[in-house]
Every structure is written in C-alpha cells, then in structure tokens.
N, C-alpha and C. Protein backbone atom coordinates (compact mmCIF):
# COMPACT_ATOMS: atom_id res chain seq x y z
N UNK A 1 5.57 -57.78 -12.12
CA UNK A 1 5.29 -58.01 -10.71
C UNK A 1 6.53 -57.71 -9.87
N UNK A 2 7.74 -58.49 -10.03
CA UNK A 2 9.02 -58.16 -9.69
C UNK A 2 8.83 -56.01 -9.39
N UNK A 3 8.63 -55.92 -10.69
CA UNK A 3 9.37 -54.25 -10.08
C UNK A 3 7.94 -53.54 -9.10
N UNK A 4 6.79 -54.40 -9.11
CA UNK A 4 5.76 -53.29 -7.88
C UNK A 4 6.81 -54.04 -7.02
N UNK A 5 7.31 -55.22 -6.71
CA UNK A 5 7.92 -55.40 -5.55
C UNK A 5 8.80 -54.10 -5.15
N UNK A 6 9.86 -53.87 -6.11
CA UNK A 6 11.01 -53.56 -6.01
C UNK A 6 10.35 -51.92 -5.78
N UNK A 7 9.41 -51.09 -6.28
CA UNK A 7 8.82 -49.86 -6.39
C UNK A 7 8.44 -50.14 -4.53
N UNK A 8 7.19 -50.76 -3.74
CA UNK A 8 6.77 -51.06 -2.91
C UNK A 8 7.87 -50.56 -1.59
N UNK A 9 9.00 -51.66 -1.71
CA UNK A 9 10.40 -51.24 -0.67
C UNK A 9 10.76 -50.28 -1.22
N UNK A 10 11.08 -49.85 -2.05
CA UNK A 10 11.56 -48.21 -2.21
C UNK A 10 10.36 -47.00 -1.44
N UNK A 11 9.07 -47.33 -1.48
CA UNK A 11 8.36 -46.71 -0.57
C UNK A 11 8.69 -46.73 0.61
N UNK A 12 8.39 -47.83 1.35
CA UNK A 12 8.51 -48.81 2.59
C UNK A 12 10.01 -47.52 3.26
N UNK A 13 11.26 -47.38 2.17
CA UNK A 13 12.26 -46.89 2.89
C UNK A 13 12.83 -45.60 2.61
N UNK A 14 11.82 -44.74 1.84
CA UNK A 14 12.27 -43.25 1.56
C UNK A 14 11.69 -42.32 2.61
N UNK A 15 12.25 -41.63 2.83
CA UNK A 15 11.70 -40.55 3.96
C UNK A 15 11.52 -39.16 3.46
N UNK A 16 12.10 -38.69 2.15
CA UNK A 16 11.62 -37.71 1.18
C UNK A 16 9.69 -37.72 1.18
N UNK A 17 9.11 -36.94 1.13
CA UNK A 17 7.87 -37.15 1.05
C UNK A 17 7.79 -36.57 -0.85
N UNK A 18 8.28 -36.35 -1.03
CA UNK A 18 8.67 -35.68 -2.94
C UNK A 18 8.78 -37.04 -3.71
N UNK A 19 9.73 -37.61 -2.93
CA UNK A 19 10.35 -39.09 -3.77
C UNK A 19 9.19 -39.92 -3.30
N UNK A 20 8.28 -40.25 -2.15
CA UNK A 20 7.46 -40.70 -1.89
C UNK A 20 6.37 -40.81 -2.61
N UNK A 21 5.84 -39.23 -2.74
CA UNK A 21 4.63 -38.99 -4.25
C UNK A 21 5.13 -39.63 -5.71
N UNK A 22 6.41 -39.83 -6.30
CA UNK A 22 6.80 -40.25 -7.02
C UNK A 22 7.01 -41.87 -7.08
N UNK A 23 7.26 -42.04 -6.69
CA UNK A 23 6.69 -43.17 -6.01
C UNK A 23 5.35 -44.12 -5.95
N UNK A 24 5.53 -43.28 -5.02
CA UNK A 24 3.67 -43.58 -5.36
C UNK A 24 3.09 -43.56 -6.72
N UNK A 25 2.88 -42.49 -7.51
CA UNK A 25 2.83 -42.67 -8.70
C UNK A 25 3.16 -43.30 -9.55
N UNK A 26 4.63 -44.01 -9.67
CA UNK A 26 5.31 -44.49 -10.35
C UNK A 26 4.34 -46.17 -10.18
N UNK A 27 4.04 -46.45 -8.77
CA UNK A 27 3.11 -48.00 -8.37
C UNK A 27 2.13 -48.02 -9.07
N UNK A 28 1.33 -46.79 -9.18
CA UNK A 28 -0.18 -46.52 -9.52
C UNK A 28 0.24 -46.81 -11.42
N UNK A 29 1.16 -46.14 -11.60
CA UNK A 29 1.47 -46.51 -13.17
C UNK A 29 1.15 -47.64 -13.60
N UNK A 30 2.35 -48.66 -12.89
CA UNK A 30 2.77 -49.92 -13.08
C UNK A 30 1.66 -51.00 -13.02
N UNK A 31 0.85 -50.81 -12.18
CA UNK A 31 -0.25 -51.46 -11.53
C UNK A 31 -1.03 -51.30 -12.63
N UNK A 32 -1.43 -49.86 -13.67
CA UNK A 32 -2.56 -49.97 -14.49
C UNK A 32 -1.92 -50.64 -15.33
N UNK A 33 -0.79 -50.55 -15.67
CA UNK A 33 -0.15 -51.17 -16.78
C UNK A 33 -0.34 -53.35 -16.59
N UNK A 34 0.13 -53.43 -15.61
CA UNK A 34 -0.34 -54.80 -15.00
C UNK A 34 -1.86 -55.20 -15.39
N UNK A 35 -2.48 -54.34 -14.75
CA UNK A 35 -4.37 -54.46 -15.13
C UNK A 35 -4.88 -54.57 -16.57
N UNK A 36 -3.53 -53.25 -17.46
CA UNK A 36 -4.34 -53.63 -18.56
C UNK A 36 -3.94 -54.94 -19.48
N UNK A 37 -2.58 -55.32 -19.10
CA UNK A 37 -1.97 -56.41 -19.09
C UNK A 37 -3.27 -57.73 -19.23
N UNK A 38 -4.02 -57.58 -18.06
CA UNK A 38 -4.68 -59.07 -17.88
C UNK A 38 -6.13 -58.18 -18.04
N UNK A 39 -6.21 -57.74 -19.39
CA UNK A 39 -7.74 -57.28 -19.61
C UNK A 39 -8.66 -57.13 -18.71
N UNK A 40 -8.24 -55.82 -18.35
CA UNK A 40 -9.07 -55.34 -17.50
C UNK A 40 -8.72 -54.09 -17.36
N UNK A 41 -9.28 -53.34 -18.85
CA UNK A 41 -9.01 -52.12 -19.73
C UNK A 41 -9.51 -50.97 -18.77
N UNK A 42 -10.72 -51.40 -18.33
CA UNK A 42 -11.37 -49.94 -17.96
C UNK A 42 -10.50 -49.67 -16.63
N UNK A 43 -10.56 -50.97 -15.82
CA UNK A 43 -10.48 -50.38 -14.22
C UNK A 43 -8.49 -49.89 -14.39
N UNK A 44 -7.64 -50.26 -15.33
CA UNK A 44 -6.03 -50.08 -15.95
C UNK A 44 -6.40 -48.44 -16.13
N UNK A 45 -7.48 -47.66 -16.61
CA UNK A 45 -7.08 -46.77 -17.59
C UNK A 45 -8.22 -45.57 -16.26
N UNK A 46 -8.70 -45.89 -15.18
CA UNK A 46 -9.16 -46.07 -13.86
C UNK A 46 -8.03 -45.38 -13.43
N UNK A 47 -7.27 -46.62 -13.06
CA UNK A 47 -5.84 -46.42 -11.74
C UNK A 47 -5.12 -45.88 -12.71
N UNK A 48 -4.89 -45.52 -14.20
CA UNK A 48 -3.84 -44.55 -14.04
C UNK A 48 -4.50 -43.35 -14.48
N UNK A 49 -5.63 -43.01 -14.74
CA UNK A 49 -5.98 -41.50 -14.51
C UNK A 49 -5.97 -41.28 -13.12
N UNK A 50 -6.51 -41.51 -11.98
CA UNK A 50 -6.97 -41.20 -11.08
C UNK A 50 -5.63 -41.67 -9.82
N UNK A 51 -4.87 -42.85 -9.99
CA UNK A 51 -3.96 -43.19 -8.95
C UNK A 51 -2.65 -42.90 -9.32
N UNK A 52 -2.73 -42.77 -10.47
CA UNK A 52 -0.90 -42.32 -11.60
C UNK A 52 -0.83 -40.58 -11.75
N UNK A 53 -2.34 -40.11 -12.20
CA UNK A 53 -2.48 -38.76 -12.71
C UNK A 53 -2.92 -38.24 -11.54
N UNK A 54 -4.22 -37.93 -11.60
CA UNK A 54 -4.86 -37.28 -10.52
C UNK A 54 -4.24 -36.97 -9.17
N UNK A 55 -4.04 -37.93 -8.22
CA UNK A 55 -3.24 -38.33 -6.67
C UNK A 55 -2.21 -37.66 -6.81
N UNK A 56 -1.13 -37.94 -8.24
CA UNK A 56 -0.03 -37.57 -7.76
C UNK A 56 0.10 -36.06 -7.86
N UNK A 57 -0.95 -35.17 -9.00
CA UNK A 57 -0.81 -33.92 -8.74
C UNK A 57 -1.54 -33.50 -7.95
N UNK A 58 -2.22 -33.72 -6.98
CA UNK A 58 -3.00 -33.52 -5.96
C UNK A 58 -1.90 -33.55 -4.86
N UNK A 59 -1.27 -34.39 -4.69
CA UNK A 59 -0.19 -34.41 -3.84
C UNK A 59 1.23 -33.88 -3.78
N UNK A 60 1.65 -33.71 -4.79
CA UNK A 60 2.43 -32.62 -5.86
C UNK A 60 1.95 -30.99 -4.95
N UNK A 61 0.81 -31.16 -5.65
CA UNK A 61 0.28 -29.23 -5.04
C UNK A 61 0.28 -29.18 -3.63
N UNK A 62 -0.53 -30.19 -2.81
CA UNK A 62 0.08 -30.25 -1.23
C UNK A 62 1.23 -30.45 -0.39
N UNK A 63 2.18 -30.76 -1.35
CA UNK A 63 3.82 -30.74 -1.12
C UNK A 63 3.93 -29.39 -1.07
N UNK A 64 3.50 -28.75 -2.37
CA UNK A 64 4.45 -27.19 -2.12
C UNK A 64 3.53 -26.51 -1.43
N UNK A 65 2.85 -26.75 -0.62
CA UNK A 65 2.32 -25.80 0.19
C UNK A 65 2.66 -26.21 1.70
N UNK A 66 3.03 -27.17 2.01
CA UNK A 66 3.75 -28.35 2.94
C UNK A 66 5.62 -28.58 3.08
N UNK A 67 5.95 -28.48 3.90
CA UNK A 67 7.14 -28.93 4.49
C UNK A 67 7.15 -30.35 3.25
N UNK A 68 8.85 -30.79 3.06
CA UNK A 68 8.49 -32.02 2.07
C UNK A 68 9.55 -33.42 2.76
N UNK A 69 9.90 -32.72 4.11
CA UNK A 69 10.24 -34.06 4.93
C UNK A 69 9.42 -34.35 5.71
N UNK A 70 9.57 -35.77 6.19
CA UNK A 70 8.58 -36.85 7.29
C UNK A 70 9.34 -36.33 8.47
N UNK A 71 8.48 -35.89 9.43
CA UNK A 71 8.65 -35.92 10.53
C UNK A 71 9.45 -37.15 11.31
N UNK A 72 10.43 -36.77 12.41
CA UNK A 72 10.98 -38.10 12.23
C UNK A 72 10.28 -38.68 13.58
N UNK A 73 9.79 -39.76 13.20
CA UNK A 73 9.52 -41.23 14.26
C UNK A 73 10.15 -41.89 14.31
N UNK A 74 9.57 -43.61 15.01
CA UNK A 74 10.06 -44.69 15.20
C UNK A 74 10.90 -45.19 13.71
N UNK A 75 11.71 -45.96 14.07
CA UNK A 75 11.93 -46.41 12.78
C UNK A 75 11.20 -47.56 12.39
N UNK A 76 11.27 -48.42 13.63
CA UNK A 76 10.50 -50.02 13.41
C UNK A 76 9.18 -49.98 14.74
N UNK A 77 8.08 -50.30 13.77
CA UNK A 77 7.47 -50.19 14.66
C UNK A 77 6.58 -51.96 14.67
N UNK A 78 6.64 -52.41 15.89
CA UNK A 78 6.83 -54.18 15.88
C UNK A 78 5.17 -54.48 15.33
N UNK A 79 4.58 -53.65 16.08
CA UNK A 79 2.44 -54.04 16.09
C UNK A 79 2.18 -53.69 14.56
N UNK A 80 2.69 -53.12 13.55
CA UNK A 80 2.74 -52.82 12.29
C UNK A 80 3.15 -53.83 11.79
N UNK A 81 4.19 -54.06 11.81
CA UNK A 81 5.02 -55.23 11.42
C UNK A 81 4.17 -56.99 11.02
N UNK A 82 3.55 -56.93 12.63
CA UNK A 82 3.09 -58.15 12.58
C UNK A 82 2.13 -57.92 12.07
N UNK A 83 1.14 -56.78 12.01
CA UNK A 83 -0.09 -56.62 11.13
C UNK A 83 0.12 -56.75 9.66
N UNK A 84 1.31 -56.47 9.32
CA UNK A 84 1.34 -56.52 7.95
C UNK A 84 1.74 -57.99 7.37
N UNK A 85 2.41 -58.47 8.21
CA UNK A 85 2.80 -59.86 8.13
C UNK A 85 1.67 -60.76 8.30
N UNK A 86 0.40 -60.63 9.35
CA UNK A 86 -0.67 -61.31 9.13
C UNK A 86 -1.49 -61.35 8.31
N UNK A 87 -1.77 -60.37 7.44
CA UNK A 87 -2.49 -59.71 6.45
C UNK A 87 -2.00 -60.00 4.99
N UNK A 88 -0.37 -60.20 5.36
CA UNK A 88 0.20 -60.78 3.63
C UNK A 88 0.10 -62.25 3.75
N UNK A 89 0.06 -63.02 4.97
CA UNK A 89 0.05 -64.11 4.81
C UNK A 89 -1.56 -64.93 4.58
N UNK A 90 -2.03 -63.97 5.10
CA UNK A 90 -4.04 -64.62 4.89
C UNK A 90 -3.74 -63.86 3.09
N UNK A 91 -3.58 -63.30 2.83
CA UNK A 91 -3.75 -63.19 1.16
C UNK A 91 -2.85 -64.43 0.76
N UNK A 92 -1.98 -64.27 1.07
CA UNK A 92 -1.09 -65.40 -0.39
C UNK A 92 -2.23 -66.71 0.25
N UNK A 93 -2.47 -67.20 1.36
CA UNK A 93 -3.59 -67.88 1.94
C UNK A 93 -4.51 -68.17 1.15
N UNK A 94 -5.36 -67.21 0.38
CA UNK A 94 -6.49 -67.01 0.12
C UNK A 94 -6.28 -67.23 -1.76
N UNK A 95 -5.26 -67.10 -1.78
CA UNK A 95 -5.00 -67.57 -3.24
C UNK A 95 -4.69 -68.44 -3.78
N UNK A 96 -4.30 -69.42 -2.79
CA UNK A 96 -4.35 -70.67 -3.23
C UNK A 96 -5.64 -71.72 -3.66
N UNK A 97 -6.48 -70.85 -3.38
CA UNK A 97 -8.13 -71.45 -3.64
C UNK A 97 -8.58 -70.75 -4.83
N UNK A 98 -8.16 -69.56 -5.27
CA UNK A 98 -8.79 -68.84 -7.10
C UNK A 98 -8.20 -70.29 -7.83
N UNK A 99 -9.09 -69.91 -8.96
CA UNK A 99 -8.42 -70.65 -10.29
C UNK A 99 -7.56 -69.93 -11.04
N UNK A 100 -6.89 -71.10 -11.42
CA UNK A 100 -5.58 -70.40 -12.85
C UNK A 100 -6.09 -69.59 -13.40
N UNK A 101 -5.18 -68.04 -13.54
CA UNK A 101 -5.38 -67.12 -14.16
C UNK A 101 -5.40 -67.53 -15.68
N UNK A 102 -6.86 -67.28 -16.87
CA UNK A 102 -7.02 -67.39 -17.75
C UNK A 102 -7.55 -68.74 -17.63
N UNK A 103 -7.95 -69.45 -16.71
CA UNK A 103 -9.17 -70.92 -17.16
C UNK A 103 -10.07 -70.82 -17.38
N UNK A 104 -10.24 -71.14 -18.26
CA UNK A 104 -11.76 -71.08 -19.08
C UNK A 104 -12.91 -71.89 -18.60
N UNK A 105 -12.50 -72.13 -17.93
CA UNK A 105 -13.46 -73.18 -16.85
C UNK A 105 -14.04 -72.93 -15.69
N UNK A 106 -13.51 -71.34 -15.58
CA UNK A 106 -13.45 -70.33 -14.23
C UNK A 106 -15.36 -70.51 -14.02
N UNK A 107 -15.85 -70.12 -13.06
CA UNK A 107 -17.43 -69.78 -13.25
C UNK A 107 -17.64 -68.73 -13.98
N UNK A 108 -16.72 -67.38 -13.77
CA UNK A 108 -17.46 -66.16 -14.50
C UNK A 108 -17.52 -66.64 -16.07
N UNK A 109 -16.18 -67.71 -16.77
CA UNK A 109 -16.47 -67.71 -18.10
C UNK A 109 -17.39 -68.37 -18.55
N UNK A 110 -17.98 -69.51 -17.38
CA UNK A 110 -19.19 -70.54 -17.68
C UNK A 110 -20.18 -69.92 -17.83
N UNK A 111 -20.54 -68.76 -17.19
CA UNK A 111 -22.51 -68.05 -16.77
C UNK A 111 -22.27 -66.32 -17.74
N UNK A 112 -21.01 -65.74 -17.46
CA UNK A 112 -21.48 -64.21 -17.90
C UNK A 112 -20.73 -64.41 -19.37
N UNK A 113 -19.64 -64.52 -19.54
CA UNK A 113 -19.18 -64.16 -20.77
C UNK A 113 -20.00 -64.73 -21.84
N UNK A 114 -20.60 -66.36 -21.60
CA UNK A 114 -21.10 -66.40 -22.80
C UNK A 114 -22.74 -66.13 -22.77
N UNK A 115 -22.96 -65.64 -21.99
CA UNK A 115 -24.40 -64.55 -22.00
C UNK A 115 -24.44 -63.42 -22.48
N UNK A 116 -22.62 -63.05 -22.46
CA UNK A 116 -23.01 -61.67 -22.99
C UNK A 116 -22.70 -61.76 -24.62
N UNK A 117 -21.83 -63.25 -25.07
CA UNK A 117 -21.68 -63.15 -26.47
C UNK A 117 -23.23 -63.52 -27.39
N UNK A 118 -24.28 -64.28 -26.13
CA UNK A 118 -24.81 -64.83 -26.93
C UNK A 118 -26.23 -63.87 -27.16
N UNK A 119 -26.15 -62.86 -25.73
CA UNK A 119 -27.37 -61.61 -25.97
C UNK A 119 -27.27 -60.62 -26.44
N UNK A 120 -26.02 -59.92 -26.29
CA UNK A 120 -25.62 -58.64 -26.56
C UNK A 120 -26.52 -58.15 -27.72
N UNK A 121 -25.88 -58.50 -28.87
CA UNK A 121 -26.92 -58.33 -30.25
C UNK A 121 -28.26 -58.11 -30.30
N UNK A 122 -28.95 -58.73 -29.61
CA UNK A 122 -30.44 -58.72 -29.51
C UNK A 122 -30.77 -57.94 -28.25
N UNK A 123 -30.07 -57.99 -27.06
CA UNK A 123 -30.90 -56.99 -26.13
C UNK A 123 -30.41 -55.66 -26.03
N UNK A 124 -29.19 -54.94 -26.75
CA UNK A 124 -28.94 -54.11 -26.74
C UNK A 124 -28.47 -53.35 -27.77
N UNK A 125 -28.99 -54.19 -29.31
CA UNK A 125 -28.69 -53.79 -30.24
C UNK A 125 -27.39 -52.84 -30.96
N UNK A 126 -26.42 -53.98 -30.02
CA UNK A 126 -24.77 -52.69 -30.74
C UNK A 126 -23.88 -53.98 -30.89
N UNK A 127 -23.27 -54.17 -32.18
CA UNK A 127 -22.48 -54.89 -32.63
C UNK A 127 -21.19 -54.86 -31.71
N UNK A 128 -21.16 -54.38 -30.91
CA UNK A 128 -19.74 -54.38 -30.14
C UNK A 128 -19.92 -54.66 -29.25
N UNK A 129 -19.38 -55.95 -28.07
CA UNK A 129 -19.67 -56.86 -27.09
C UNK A 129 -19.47 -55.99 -25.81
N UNK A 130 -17.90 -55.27 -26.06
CA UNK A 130 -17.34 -54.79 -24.91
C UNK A 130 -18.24 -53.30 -24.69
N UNK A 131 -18.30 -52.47 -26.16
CA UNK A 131 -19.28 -51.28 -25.67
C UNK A 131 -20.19 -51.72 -25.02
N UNK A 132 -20.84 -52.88 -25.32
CA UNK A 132 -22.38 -52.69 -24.82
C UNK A 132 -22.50 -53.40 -23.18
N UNK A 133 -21.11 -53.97 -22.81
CA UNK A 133 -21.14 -54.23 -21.63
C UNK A 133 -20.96 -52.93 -20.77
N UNK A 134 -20.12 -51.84 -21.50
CA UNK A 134 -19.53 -51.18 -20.42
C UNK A 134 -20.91 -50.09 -20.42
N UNK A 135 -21.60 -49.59 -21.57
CA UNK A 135 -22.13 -48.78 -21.65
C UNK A 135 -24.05 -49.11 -21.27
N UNK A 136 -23.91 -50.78 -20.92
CA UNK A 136 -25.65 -50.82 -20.88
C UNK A 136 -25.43 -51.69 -20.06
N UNK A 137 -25.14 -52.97 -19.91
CA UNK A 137 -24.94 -53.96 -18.71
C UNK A 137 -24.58 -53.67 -17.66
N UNK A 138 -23.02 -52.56 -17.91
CA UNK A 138 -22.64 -51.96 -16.38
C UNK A 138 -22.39 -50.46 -16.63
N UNK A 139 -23.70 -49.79 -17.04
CA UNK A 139 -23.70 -48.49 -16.83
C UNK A 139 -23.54 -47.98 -16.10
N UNK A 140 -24.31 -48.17 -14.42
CA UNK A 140 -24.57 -47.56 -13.79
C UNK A 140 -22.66 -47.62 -12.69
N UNK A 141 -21.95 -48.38 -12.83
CA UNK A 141 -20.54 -49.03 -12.51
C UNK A 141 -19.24 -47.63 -13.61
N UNK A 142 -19.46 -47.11 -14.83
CA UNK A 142 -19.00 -47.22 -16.06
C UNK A 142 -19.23 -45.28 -15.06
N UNK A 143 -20.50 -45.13 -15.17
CA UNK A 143 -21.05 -43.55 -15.06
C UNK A 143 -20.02 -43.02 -13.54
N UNK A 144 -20.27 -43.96 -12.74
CA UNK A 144 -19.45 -44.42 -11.60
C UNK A 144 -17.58 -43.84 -11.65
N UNK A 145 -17.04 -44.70 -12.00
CA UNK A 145 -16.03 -44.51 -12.78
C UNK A 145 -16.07 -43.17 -13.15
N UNK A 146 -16.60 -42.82 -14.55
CA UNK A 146 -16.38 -41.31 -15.15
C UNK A 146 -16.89 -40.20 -13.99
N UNK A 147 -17.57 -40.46 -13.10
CA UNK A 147 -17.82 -39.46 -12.08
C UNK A 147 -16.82 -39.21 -11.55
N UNK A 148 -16.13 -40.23 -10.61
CA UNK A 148 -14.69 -40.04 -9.52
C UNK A 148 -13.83 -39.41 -10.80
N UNK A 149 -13.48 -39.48 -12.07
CA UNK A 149 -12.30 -39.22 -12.76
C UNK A 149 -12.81 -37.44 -12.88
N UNK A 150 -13.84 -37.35 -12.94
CA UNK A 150 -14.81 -36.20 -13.46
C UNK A 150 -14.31 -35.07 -12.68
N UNK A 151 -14.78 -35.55 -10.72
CA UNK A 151 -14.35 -34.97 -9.78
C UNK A 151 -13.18 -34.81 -9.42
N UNK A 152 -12.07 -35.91 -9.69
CA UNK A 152 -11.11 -35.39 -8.87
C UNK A 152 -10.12 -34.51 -10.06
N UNK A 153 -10.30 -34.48 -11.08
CA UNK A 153 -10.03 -33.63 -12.45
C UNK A 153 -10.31 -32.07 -11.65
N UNK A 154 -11.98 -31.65 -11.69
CA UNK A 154 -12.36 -30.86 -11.48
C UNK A 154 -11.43 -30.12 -9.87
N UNK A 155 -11.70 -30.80 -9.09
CA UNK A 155 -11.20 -30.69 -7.61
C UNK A 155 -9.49 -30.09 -8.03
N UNK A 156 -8.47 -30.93 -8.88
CA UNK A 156 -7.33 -30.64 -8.77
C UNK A 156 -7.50 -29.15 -9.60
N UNK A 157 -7.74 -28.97 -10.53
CA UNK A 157 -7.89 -28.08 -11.27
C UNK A 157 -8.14 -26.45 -10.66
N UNK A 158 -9.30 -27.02 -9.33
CA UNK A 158 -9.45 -25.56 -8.22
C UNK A 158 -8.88 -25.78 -7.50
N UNK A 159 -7.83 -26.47 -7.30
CA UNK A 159 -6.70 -26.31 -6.07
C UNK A 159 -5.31 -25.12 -6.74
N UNK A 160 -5.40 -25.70 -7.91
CA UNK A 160 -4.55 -25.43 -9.00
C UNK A 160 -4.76 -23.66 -9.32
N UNK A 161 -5.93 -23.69 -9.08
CA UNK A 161 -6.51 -22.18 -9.88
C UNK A 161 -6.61 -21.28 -8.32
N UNK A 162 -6.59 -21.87 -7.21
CA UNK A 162 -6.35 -21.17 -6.19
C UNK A 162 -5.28 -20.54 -5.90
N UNK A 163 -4.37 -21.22 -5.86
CA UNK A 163 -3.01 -21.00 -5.97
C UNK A 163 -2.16 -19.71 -6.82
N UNK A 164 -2.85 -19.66 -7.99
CA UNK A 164 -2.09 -18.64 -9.00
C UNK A 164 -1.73 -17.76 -8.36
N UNK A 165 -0.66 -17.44 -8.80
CA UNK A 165 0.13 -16.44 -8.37
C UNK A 165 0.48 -15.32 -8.99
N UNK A 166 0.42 -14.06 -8.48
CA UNK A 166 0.54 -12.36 -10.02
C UNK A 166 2.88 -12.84 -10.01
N UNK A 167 2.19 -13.15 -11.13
CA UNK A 167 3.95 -12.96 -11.74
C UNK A 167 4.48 -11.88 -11.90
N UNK A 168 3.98 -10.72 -12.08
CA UNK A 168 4.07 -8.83 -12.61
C UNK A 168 4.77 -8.43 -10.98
N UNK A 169 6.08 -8.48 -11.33
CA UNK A 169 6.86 -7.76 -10.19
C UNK A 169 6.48 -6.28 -9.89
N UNK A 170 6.63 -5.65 -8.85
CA UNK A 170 6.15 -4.15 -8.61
C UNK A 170 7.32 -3.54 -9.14
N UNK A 171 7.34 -1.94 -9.73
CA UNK A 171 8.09 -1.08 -10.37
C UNK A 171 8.59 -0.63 -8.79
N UNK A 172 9.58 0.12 -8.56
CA UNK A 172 10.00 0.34 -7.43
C UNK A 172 8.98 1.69 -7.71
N UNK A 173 8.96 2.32 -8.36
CA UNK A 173 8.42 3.32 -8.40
C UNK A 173 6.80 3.09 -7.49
N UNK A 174 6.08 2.17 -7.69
CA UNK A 174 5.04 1.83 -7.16
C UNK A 174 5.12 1.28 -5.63
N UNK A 175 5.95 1.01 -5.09
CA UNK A 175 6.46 0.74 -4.15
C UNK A 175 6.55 1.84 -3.03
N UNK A 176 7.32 2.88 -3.66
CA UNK A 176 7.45 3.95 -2.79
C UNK A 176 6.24 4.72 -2.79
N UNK A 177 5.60 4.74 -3.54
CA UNK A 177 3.93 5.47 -3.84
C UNK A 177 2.85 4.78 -2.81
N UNK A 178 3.08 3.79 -2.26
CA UNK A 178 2.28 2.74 -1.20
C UNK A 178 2.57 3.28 0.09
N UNK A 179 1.13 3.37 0.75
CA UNK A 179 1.00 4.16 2.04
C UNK A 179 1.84 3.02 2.85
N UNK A 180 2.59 3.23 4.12
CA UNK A 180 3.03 2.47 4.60
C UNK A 180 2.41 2.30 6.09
N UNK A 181 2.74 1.48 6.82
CA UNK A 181 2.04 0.90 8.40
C UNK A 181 2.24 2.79 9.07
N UNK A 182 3.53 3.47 8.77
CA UNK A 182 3.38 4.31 9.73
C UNK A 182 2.30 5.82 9.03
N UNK A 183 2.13 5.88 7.85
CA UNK A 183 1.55 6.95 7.03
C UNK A 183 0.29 6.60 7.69
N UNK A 184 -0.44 5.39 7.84
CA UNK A 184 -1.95 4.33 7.91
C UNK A 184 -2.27 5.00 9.15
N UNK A 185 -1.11 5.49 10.14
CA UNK A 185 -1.40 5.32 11.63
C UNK A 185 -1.48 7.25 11.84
C-alpha cells in the first residue's frame, strides 16, 4: 500500500509524459499484484493485462507519434485540490462502515460462498469450486472480461501494424533514377 502511495505522488509530480506512462504502469502493476494479494485472481490478472500491459503500450505507441512533454499550465490548481480532498475524505468516510478485511461473518461469506461450496457439485457438475464459479455462475461477467482483454489486444496490435515502417534504405542509385517535382512539371 505504502509504495501505490509513494508511485501515486511520483505521478501527481512528473511532467515527462514517458515517465508518466511508466508510471502509470508501474500503479496498474502494483495494484494487480495487491488484488491478487487479497484473492481476487481474476479481476489482479484483469488490471495487469489490460491496465499494466495493454494501456501502457497503447500509450507507449501514442507517445511516439506525440510530442512527450506536458504542455505547461497552472501549477496548483485550488477547485482540483479541494475536489480531490472532498472525495478522499468521503472514501476513508465510507470505510469506516465495511467489515474487517477477511471476517467471516461478512454477509457475502454468510449467503454466497457457502452456496457455492454446497451446490457447485450438483448444479454444475465440475469438481472445481472456483472454475465453476468463473465459468457458469459468472459467465456472462468472465466472457466480459475476456472480451475487453480480447479487444484491446486486437486494437493495440493494429495500431502497431499501422505504423510499420520499410527499414530497406534506397540505393543512391535508385534515388537518382526517381522523376523529380521539376521532370513531373
């Protein structure tokens, strides 16, 4: 937690837009790593295909086609400020009312988890709790998921393939053989 802090202000104060994408990436890492930390495999392995991988070469390829400094503005801007300050304070707010991370006493562990240990077997016939959640309980969530990873795969890939460039330098010889603006006229 400490280093999204410490990653977060290093955003907050770089003006590189290069170190920025890196950055950025580097959060999106940390964050799946955090997620998968507190089991919560799929949406961890989610944010770092798509917010670690995907984004950052998506943003990567729009760098080099892009200027890679920030235009310069304000430095402090106050109506931001307080928006962000109202907005962190209704969250930490709002968390004082969840339950302890890992109580087993939570509601979701009272009604779903043990519905799904105690049906799985019989309504979906697959010895494995977690497949059969991800693949029949929350299919239509799961297909979801593999779609956005699907697309933005596909999407970077023709940004990527647009781009190519002929590496095969011209022979001078071919050079001088090329009609020129005044031969054309």
């Amino acid at each position: 937690m400490l280093l999204l802090v410490v990653v977060t202000l290093a955003v907050i104060g770089v003006r590189n837009l290069f170190g920025l994408v890196v950055l950025s990436g580097a959060y999106s890492f940390i964050m799946a790593t955090l997620l998968i930390a507190m089991d919560a495999v799929d949406v961890g392995m989610t944010e770092a295909a798509v917010g670690a991988g995907v984004s950052t070469v998506l943003l990567l390829s729009a760098l080099h086609l892009a200027r890679t400094e920030e235009a310069p503005g304000k430095v402090f801007q106050p109506v931001a400020a307080i928006l962000a300050l109202v907005t962190g304070a209704a969250l930490i707010y709002a968390t004082w009312g969840l339950p302890g991370y890992g109580d087993p006493n939570t509601p979701v562990h009272q009604h779903v988890g043990p519905y799904y240990i105690e049906n799985t077997q019989e309504e979906m016939g697959m010895p494995n709790i977690v497949t059969a959640v991800l693949a029949s309980y929350r299919g239509y969530d799961t297909l979801g998921e593999t779609t956005v990873i699907f697309t933005a795969g596909l999407g970077v890939m023709m940004l990527l393939r647009g781009r190519r460039r002929d590496t095969k330098p011209e022979s001078p010889a071919e050079k001088d053989d090329a009609p020129s603006k005044d031969d054309e006229a």
